[in-house]
N, C-alpha and C. Protein backbone atom coordinates (compact mmCIF):
# COMPACT_ATOMS: atom_id res chain seq x y z
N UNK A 1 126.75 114.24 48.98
CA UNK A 1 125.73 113.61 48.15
C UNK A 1 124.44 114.41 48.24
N UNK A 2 123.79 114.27 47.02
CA UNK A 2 122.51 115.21 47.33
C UNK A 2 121.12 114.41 47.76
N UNK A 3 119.91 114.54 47.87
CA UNK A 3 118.91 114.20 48.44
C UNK A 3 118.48 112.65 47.30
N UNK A 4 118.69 113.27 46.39
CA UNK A 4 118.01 112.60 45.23
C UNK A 4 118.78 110.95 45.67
N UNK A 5 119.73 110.98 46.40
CA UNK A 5 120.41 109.53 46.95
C UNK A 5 119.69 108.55 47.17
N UNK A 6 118.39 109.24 48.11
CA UNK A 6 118.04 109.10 49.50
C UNK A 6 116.64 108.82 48.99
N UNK A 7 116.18 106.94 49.13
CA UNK A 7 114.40 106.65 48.57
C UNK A 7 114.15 105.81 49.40
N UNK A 8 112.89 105.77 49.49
CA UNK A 8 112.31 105.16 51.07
C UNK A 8 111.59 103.41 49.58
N UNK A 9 111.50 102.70 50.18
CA UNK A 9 110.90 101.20 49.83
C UNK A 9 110.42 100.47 50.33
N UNK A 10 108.74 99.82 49.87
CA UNK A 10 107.92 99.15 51.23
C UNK A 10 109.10 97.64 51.48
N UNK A 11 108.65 97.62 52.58
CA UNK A 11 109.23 96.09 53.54
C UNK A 11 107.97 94.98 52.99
N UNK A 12 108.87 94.15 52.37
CA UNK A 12 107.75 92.57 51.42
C UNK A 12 108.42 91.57 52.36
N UNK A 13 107.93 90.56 51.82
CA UNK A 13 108.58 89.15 52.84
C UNK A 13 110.30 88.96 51.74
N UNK A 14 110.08 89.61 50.71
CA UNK A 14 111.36 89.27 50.18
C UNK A 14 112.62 90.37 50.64
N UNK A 15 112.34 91.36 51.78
CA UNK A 15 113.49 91.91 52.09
C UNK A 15 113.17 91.83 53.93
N UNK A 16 112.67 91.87 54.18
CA UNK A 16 111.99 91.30 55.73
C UNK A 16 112.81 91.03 56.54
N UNK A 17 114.24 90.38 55.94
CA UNK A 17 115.63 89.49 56.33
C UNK A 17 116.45 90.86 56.45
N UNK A 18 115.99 91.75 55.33
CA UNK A 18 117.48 92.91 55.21
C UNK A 18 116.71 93.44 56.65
N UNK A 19 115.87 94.47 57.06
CA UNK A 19 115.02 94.52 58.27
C UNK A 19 115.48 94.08 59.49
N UNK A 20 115.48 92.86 59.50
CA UNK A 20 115.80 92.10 60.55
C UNK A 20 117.38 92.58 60.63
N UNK A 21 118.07 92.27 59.73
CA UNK A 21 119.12 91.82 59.78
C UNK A 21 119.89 93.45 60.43
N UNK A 22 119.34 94.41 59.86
CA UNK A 22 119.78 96.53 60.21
C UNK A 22 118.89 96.59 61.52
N UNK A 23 117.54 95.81 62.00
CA UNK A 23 117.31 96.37 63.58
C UNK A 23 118.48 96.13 64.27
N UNK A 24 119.11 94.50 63.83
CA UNK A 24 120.02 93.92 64.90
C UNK A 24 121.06 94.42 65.38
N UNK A 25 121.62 95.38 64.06
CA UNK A 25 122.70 95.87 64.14
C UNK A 25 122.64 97.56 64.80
N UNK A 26 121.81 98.00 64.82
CA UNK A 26 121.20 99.26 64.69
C UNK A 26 120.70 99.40 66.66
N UNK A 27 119.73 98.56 66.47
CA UNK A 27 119.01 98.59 67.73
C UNK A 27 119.82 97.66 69.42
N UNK A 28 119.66 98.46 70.51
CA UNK A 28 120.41 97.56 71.17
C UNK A 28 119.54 96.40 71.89
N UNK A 29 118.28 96.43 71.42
CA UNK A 29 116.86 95.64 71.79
C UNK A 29 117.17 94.43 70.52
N UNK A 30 116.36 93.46 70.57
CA UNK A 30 115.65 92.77 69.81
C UNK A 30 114.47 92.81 69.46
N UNK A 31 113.70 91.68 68.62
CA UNK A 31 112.31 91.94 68.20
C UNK A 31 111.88 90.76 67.86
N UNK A 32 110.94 90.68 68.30
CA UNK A 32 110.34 88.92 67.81
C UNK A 32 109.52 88.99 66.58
N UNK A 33 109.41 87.72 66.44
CA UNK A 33 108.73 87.72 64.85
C UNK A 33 107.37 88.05 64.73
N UNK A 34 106.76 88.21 66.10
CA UNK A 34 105.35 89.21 65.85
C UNK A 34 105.48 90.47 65.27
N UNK A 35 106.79 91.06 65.80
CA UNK A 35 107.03 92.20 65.15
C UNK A 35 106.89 92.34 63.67
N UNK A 36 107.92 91.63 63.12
CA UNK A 36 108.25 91.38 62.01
C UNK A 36 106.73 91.08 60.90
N UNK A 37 105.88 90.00 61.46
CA UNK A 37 104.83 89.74 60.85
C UNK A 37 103.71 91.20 60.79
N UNK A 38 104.01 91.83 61.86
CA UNK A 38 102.98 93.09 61.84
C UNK A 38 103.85 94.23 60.83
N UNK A 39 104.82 94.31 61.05
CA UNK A 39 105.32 95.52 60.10
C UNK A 39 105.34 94.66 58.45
N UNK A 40 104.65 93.71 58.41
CA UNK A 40 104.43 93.49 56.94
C UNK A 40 103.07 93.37 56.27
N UNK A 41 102.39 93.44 57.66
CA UNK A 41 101.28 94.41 57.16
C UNK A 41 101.06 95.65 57.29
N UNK A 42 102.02 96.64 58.06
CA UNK A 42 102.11 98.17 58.21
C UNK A 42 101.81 98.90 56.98
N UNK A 43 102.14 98.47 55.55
CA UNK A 43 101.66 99.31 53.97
C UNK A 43 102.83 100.10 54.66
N UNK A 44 102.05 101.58 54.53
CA UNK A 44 103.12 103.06 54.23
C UNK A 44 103.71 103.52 55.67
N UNK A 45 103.38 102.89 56.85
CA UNK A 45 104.07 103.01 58.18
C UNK A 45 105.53 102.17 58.51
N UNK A 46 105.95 101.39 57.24
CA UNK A 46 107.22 100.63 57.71
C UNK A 46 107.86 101.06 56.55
N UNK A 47 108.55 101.30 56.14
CA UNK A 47 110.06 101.59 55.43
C UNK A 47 110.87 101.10 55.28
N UNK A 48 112.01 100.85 54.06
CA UNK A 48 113.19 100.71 54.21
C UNK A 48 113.58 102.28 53.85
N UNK A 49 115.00 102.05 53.80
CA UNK A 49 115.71 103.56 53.54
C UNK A 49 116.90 103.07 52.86
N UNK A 50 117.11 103.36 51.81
CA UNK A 50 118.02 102.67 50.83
C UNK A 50 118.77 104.47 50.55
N UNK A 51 120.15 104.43 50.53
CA UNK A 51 121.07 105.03 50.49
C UNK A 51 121.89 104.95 48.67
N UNK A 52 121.77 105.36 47.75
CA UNK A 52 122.24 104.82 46.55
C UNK A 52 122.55 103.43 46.35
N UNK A 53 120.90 103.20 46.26
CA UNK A 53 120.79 102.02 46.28
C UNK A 53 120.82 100.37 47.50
N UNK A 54 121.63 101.13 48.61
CA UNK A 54 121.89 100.30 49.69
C UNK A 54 121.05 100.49 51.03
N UNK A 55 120.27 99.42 51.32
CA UNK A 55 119.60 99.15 52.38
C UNK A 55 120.25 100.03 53.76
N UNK A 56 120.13 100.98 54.16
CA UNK A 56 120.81 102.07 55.67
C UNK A 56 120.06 101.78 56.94
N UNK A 57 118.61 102.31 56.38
CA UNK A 57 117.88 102.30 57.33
C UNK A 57 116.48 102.16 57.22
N UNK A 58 115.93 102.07 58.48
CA UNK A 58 114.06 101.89 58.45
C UNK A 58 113.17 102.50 59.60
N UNK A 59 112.21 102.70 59.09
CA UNK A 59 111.03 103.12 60.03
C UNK A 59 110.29 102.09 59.99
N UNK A 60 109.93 101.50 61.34
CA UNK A 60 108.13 101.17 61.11
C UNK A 60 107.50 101.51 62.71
N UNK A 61 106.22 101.64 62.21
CA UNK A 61 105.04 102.40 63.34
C UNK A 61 104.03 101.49 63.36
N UNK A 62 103.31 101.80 64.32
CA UNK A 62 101.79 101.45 64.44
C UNK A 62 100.85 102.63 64.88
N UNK A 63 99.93 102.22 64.59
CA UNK A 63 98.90 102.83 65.23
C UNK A 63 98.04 102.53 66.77
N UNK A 64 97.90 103.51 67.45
CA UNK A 64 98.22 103.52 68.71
C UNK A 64 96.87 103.59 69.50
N UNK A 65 95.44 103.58 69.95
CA UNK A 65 94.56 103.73 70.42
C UNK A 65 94.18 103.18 71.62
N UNK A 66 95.27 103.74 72.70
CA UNK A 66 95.03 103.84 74.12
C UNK A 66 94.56 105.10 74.88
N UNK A 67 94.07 105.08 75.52
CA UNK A 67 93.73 106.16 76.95
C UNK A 67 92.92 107.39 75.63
N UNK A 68 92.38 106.73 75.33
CA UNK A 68 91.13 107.73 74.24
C UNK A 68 91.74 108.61 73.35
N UNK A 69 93.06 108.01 72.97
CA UNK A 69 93.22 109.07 71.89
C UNK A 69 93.90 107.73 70.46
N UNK A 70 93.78 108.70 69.35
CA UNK A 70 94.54 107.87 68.41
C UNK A 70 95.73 108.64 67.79
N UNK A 71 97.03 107.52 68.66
CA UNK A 71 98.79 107.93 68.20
C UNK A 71 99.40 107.75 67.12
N UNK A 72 100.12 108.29 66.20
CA UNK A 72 101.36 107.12 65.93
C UNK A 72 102.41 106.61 66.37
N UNK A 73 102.62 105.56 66.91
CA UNK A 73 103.78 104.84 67.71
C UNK A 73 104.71 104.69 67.00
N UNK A 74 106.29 105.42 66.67
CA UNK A 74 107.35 105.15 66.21
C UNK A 74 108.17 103.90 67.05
N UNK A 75 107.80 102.62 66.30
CA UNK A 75 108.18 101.39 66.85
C UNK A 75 110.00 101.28 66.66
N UNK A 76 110.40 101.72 65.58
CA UNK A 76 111.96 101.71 65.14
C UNK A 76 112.21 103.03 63.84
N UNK A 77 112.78 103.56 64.23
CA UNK A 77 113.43 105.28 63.20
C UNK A 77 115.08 104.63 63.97
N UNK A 78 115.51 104.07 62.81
CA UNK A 78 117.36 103.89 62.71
C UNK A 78 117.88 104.11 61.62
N UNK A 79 119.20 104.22 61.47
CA UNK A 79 120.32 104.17 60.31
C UNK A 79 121.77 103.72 60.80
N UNK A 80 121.71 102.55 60.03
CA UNK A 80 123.64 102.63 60.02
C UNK A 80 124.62 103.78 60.38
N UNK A 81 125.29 103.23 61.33
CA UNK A 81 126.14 104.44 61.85
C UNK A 81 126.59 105.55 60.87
N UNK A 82 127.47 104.39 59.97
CA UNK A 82 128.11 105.45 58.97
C UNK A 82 127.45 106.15 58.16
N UNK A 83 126.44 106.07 57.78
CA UNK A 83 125.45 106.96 57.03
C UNK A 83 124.67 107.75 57.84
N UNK A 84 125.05 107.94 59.00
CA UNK A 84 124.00 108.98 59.98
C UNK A 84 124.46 110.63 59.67
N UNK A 85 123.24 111.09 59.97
CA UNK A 85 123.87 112.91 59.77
C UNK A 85 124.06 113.51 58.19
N UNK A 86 123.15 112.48 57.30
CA UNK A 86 123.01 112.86 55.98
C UNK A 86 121.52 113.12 55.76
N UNK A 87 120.58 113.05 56.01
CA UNK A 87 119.53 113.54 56.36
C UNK A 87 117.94 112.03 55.93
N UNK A 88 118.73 111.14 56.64
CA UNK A 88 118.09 109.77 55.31
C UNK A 88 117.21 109.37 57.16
N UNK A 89 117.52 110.14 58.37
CA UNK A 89 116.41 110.02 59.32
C UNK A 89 115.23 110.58 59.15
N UNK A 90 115.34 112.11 58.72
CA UNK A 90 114.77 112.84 58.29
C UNK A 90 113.73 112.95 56.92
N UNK A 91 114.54 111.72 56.14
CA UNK A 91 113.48 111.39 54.97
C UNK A 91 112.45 110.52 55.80
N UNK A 92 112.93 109.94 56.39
CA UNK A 92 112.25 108.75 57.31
C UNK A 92 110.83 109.37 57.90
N UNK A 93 111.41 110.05 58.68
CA UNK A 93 110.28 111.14 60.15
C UNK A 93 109.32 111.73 58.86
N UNK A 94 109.94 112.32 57.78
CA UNK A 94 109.07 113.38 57.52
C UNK A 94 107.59 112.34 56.64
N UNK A 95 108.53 111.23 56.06
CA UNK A 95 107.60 110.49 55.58
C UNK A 95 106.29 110.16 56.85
N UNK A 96 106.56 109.68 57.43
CA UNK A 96 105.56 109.44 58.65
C UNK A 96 104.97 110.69 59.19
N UNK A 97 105.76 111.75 59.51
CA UNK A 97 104.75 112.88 59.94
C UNK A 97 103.89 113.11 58.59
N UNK A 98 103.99 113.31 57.34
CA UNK A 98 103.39 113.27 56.12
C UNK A 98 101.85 112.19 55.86
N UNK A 99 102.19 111.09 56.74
CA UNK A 99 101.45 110.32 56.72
C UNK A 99 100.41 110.47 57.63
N UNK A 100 100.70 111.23 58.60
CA UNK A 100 99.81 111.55 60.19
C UNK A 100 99.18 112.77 59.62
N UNK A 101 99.82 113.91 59.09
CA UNK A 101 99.22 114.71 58.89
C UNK A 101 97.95 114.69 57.23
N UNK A 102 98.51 113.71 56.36
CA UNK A 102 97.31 113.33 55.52
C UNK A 102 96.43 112.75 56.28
N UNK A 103 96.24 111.68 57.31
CA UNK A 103 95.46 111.22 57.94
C UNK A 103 94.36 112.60 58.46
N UNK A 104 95.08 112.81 58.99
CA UNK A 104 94.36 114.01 59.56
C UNK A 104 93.53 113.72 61.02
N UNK A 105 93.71 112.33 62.04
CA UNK A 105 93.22 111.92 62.49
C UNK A 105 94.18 111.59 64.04
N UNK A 106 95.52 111.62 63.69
CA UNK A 106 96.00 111.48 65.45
C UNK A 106 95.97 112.59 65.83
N UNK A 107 96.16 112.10 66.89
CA UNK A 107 96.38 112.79 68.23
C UNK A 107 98.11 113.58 68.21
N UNK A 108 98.93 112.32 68.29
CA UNK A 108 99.97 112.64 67.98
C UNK A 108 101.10 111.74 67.73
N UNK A 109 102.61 112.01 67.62
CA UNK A 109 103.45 110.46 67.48
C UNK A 109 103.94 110.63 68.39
N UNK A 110 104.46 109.03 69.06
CA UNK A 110 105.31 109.30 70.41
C UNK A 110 105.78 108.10 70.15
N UNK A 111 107.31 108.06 70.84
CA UNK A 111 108.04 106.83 70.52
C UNK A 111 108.91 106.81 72.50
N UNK A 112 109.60 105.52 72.69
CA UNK A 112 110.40 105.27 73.30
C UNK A 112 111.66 105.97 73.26
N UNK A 113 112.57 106.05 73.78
CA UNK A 113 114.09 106.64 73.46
C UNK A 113 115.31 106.50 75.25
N UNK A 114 116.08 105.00 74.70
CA UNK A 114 116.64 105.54 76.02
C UNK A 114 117.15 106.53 76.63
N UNK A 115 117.00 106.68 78.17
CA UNK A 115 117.45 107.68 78.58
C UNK A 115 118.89 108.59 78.19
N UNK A 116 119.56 107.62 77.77
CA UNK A 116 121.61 107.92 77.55
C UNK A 116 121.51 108.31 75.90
N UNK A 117 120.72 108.11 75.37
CA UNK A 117 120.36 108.21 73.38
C UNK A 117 120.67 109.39 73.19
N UNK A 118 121.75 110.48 73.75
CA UNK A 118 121.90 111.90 73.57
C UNK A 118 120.85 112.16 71.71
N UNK A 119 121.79 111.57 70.79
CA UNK A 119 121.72 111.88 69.34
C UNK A 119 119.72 111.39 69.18
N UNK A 120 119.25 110.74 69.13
CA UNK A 120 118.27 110.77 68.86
C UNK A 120 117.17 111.52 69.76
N UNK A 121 117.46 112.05 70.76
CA UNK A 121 116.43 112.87 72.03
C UNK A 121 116.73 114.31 70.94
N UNK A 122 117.99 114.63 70.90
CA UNK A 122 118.25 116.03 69.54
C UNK A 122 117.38 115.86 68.40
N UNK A 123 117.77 114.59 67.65
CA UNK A 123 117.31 114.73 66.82
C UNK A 123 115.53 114.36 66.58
N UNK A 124 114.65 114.06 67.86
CA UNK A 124 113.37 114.17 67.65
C UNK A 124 112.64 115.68 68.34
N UNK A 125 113.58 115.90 68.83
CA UNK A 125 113.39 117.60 69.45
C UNK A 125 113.37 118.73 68.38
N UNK A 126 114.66 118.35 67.37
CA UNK A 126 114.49 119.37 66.16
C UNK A 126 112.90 119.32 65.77
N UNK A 127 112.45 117.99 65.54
CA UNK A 127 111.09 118.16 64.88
C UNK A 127 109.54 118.65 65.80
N UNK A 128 110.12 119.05 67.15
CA UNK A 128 109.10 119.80 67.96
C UNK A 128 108.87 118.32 68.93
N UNK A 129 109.34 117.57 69.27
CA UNK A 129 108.65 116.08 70.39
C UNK A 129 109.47 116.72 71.35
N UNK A 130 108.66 116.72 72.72
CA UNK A 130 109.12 116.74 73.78
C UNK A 130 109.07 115.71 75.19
N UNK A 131 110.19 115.73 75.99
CA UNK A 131 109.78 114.56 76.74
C UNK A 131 108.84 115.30 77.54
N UNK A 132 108.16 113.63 77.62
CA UNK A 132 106.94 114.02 78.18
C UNK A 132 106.56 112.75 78.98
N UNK A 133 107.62 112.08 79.48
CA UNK A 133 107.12 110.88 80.46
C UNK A 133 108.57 110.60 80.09
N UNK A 134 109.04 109.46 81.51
CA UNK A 134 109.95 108.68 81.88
C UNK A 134 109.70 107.58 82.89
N UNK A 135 109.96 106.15 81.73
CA UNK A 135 109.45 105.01 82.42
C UNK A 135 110.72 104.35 82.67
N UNK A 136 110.90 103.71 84.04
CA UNK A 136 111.76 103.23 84.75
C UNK A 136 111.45 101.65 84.75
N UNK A 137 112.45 101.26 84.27
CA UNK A 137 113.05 99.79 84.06
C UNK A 137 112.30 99.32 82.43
N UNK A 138 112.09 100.25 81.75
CA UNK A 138 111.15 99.84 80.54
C UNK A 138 112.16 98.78 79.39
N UNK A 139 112.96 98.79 79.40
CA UNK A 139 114.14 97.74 78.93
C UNK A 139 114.31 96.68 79.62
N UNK A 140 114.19 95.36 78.71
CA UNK A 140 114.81 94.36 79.96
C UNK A 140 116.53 94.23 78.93
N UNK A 141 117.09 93.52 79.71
CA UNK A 141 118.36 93.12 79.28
C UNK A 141 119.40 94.60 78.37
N UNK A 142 118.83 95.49 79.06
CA UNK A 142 119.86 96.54 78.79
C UNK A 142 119.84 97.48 79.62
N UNK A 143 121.27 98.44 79.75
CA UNK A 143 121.51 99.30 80.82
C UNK A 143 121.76 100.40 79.93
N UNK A 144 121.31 101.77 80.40
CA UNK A 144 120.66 101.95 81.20
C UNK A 144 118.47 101.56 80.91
N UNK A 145 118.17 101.19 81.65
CA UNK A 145 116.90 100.29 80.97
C UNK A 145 116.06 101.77 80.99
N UNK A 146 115.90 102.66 81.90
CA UNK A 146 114.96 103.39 81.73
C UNK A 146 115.07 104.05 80.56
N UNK A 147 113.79 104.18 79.99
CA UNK A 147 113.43 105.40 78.60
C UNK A 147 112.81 106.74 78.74
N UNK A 148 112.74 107.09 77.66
CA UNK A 148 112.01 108.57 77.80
C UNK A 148 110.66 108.42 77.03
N UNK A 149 109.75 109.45 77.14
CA UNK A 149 108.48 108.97 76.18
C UNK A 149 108.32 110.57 75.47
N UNK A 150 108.60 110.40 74.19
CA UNK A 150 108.92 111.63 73.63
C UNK A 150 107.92 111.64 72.77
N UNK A 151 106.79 112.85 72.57
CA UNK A 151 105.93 113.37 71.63
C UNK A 151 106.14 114.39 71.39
N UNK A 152 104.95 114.74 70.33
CA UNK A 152 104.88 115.80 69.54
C UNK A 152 103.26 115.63 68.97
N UNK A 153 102.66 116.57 69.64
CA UNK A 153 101.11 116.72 69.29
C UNK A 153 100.68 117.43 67.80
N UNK A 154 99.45 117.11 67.41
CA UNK A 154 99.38 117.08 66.34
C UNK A 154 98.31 117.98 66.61
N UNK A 155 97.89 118.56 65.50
CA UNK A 155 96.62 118.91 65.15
C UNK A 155 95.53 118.06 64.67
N UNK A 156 94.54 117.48 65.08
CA UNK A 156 93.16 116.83 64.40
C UNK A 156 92.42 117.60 63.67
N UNK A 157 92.46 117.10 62.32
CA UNK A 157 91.46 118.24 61.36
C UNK A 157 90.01 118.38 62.16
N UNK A 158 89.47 117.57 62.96
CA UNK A 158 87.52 117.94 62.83
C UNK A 158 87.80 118.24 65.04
N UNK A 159 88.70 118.34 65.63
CA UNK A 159 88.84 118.33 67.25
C UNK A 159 88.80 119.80 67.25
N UNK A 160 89.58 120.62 67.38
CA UNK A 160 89.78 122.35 67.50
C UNK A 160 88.64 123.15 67.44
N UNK A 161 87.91 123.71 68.46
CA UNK A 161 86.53 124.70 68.21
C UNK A 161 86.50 125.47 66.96
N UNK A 162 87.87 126.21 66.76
CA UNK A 162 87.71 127.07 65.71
C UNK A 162 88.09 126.69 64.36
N UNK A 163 88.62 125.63 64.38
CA UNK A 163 88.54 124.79 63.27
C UNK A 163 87.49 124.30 62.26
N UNK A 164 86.49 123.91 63.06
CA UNK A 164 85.33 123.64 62.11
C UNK A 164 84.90 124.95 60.73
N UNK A 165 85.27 126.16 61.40
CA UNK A 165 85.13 127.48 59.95
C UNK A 165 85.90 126.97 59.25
N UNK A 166 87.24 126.93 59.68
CA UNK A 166 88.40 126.79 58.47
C UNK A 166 87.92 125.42 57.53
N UNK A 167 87.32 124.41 58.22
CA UNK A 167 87.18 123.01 57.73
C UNK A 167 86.16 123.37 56.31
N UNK A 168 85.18 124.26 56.68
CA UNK A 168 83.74 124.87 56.04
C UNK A 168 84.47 125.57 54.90
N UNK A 169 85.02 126.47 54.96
CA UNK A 169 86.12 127.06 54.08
C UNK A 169 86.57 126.03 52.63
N UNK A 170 87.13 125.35 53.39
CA UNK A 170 88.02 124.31 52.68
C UNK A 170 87.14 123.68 51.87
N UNK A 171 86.01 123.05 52.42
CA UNK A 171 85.03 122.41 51.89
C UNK A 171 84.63 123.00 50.43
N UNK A 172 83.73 124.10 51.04
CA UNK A 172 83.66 125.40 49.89
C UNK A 172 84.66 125.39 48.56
N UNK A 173 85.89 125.58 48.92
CA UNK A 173 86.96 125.74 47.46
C UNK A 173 87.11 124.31 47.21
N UNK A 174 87.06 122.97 47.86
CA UNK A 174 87.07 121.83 47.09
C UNK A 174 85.75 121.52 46.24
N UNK A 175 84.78 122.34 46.59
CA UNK A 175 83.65 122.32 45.59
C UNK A 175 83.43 122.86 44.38
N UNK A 176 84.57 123.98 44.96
CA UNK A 176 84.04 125.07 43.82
C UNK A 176 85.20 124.43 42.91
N UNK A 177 86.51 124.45 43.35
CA UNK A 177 87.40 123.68 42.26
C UNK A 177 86.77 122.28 41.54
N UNK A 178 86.17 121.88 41.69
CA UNK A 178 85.22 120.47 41.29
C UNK A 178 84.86 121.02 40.01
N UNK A 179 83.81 122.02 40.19
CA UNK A 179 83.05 122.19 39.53
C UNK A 179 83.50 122.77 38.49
N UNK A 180 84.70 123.70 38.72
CA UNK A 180 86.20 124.37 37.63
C UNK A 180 86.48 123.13 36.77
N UNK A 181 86.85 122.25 37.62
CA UNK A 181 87.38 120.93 36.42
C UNK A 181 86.43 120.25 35.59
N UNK A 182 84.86 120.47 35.92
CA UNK A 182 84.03 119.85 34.94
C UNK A 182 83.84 121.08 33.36
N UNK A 183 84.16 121.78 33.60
CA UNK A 183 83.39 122.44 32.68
C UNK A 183 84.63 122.90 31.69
């Protein structure tokens, strides 16, 4: 199948149930309905992932502002088994890195991942996250409970010393293109 399959759709209270219904199956955690109520106000950080037409999979995130920096927290990146390895994770991630990098403002994304998750530790490594912490007993009611804490740092448009030229730069040709389109 080709890409064109593969369309991401915001999460409303009228599919909220399909959501629920693919963490359950998907995830070996649960989620309470705080969850649920916050990823329906997430806008462009929660996802569905509809497969020709059929509900597969979802992302949703938050935003993260502990220990002085600002993250994106990948709260859930899943898909139905049988549709895995077609690239509908990957529409997922890129949408959200897309979203961090228009921001222009984290730090970086970092998510959970149990320790035994061979397939998803690969598949957030392809996109440059490395482990970078391991918390012990971070699961209740599942074995093995410990996780991994996997990022991938970002660039901040206005943080980098030598950045501020390039920023000045940029500035410059969004002016000058301005002024192209008035005339």
């Amino acid at each position: 199948m080709t890409r064109s399959s593969i369309e991401l759709g915001d999460v409303t209270p009228h599919n909220i149930k399909q959501l629920k219904k693919l963490n359950t199956v998907v995830f070996p955690v649960s989620y309470n309905d705080k969850f649920y109520v916050d990823v329906l106000e997430a806008g462009e950080l929660a996802k569905l992932a509809y497969y020709n037409d059929i509900v597969v999979g979802a992302v949703c995130c938050r935003i993260d502002s502990t220990e002085n920096q600002r993250r994106l927290y990948i709260m859930t990146l899943g898909c139905l088994s049988p549709y895995r390895r077609l690239g509908i994770g990957t529409v997922m991630f890129e949408h959200i890195l897309n979203y961090a990098e228009n921001d222009g403002n984290f730090d970086s994304i970092f998510l959970h991942v149990q320790i035994n998750n061979n397939g998803a530790i690969e598949f957030y490594k392809k996109f440059g996250f490395e482990i970078v912490d391991t918390k012990e007993q971070y699961y209740k009611r599942i074995e093995p409970a410990d996780a991994h804490v996997l990022q991938k740092t970002l660039r901040r448009k206005n943080t980098p010393p030598n950045s501020h030229h390039q920023n000045h730069h940029l500035t410059n040709g969004a002016v000058n293109e301005k002024k192209e389109r008035r005339t």
